[in-house]
N, C-alpha and C. Protein backbone atom coordinates (compact mmCIF):
# COMPACT_ATOMS: atom_id res chain seq x y z
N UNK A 1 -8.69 2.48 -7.54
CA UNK A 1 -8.44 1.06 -7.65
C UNK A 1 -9.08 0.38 -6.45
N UNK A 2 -9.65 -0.49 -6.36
CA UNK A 2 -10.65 -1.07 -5.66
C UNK A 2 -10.02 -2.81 -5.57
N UNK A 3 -10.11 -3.24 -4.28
CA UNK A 3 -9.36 -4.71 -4.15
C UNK A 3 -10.61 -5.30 -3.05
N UNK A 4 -10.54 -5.82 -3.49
CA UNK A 4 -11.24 -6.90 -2.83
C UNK A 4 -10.86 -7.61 -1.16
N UNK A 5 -12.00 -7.44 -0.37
CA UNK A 5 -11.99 -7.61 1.16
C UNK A 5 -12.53 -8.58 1.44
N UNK A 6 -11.18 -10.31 1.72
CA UNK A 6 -12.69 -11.36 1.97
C UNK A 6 -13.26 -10.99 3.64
N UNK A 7 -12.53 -9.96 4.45
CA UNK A 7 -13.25 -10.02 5.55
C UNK A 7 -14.93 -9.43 5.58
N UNK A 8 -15.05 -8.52 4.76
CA UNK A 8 -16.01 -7.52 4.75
C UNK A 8 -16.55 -8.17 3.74
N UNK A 9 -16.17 -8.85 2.78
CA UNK A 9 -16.90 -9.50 1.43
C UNK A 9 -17.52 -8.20 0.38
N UNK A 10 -16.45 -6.93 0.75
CA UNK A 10 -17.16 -6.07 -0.25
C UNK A 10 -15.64 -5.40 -0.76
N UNK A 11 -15.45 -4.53 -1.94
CA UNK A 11 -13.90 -4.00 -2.12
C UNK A 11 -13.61 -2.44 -1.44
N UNK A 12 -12.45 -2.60 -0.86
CA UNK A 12 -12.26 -1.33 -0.41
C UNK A 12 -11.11 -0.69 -1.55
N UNK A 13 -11.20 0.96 -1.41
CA UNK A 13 -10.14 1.00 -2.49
C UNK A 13 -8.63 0.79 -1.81
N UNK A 14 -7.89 0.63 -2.23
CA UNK A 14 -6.36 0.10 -2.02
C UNK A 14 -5.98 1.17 -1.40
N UNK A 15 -6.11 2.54 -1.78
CA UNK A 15 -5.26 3.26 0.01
C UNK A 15 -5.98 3.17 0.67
N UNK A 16 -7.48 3.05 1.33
CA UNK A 16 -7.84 2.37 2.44
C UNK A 16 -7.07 1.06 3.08
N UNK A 17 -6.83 -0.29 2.19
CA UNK A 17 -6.63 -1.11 2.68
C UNK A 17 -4.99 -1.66 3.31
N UNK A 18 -4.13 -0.28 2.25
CA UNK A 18 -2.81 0.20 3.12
C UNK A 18 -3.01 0.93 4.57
N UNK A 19 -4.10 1.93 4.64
CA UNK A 19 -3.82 2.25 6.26
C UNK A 19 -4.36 1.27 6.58
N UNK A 20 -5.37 0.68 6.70
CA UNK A 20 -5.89 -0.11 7.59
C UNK A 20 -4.81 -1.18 8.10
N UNK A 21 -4.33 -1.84 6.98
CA UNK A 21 -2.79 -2.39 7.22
C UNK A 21 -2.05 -2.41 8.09
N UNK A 22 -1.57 -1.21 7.98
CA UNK A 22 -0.61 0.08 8.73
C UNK A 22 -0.75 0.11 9.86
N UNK A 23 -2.29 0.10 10.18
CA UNK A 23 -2.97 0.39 11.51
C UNK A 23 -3.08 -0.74 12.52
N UNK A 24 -3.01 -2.09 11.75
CA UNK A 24 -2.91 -3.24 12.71
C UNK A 24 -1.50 -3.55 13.08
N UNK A 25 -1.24 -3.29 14.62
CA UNK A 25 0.22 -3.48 14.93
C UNK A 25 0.70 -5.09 14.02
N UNK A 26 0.27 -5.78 14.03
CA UNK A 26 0.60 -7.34 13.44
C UNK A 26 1.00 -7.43 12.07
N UNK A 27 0.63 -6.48 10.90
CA UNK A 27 0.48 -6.31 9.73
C UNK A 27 2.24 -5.39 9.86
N UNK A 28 2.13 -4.58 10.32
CA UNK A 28 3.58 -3.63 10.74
C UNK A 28 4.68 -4.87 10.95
N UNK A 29 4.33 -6.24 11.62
CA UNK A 29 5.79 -6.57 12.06
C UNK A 29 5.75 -8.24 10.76
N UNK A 30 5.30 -7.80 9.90
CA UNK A 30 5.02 -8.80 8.71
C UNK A 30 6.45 -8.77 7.76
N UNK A 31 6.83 -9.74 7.34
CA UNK A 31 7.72 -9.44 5.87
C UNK A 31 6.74 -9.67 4.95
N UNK A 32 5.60 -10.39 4.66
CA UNK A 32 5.29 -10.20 3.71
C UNK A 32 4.04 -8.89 3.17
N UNK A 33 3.79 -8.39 4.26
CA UNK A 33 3.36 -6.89 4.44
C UNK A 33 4.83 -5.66 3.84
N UNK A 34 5.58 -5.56 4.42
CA UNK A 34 6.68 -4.89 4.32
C UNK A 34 6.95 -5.55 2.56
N UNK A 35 6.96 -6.81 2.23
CA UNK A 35 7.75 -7.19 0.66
C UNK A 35 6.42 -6.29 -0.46
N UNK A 36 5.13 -7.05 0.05
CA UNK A 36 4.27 -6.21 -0.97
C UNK A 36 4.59 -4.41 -0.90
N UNK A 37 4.28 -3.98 0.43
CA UNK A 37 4.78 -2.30 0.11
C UNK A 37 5.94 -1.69 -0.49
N UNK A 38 7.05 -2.43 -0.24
CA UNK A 38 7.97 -2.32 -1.16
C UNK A 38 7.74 -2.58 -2.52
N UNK A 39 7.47 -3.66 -2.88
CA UNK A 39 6.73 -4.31 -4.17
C UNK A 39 5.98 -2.86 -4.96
N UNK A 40 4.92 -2.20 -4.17
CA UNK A 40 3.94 -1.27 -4.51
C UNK A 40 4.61 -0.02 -5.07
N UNK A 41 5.70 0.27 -3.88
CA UNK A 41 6.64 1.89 -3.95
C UNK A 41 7.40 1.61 -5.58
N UNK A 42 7.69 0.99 -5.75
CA UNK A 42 8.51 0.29 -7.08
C UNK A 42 7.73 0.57 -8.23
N UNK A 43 6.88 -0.09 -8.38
CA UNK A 43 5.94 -0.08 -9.17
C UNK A 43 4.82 1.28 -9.54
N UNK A 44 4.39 1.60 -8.46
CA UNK A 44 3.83 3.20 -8.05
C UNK A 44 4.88 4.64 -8.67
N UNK A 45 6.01 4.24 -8.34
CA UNK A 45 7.27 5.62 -9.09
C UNK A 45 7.10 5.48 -10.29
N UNK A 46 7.54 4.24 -11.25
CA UNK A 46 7.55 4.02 -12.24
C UNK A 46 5.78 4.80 -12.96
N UNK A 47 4.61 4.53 -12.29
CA UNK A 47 3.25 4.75 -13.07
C UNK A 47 3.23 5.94 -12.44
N UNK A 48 3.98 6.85 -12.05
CA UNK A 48 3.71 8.24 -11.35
C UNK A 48 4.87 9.10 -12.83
N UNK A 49 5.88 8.00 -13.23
CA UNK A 49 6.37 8.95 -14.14
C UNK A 49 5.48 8.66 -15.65
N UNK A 50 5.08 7.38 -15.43
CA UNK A 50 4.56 7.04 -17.16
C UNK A 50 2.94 7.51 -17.34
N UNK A 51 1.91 7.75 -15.96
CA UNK A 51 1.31 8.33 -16.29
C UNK A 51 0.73 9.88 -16.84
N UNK A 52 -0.62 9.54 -17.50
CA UNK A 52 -1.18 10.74 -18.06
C UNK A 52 -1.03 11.57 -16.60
N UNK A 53 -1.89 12.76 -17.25
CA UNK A 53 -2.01 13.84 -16.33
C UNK A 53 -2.97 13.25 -14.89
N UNK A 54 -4.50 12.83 -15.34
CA UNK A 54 -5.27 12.24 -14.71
C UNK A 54 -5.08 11.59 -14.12
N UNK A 55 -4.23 10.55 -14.13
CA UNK A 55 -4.02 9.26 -13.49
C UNK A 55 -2.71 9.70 -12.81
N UNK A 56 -1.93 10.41 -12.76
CA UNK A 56 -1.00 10.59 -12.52
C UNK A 56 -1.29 11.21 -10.60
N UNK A 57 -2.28 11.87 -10.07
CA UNK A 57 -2.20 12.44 -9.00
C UNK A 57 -2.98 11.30 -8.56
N UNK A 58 -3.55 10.25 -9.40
CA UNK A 58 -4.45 9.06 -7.95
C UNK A 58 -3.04 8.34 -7.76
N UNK A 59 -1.58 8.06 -8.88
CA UNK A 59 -1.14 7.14 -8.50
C UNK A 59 0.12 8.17 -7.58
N UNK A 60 0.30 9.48 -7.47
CA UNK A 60 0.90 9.97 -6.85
C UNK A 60 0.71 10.42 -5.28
N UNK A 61 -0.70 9.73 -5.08
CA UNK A 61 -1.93 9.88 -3.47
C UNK A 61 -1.68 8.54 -2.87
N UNK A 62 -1.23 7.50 -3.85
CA UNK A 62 -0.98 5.92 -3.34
C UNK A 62 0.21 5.71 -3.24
N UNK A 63 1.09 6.41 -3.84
CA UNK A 63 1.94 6.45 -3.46
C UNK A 63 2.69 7.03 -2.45
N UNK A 64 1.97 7.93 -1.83
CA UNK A 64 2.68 9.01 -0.19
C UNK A 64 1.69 8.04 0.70
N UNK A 65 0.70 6.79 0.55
CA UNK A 65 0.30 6.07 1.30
C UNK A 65 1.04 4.98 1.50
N UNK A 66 1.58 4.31 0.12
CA UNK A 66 2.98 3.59 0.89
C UNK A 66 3.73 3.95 1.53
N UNK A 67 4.32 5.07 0.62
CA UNK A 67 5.66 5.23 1.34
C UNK A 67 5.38 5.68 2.87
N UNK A 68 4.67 6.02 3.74
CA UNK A 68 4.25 6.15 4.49
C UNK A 68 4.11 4.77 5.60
N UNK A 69 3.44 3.99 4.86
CA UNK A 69 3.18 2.46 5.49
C UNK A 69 4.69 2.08 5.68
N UNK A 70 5.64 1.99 4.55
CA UNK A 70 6.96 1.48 4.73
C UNK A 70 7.92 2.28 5.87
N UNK A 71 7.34 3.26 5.97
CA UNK A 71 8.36 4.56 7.18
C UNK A 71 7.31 3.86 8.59
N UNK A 72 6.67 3.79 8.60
CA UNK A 72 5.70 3.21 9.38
C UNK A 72 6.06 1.47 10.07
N UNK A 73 6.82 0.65 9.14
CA UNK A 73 6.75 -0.88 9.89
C UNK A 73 8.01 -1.39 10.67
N UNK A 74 7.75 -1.93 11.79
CA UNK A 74 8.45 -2.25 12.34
C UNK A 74 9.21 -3.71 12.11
N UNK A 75 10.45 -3.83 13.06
CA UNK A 75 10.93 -4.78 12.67
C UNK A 75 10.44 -6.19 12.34
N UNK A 76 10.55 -6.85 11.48
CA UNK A 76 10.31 -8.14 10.63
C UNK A 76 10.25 -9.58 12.01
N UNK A 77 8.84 -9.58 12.64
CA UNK A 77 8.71 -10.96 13.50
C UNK A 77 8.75 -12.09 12.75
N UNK A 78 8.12 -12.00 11.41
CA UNK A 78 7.68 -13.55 10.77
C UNK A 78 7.26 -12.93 9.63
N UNK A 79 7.44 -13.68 8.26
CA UNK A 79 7.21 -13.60 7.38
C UNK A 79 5.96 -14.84 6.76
């Protein structure tokens, strides 16, 4: 899955753009960083049980990248 980067103006795929995330202390002390990863883990379980075989280990690789990001953020400065 591939999302779109207006910094870079090119798409990175989406577990790239969770660590990178992850990786900027500022992004860590976000609520609305923290609401989308939550948002993602939710959504990600659910397509880890309803997917095929195939699809099932890319959305089960994005998913140990959230949940990861969410074990990862610190307390909520500003939303």
């Amino acid at each position: 899955m591939l999302i779109s980067n207006p910094v870079s103006k090119g798409a990175l795929p989406l577990p790239e753009m969770v660590r990178t995330a992850i990786a900027t202390p500022k992004c860590r002390k976000c609520g609305c960083m923290k609401e989308t990863l939550l948002t993602l883990e939710g959504q990600l379980s659910k397509a880890v049980l309803d997917a095929d075989r195939a699809d099932q280990s890319e959305a089960e690789a994005l998913l140990k990248e959230v949940k990861l990001g969410v074990e990862l953020m610190e307390p909520i400065e500003y939303t």
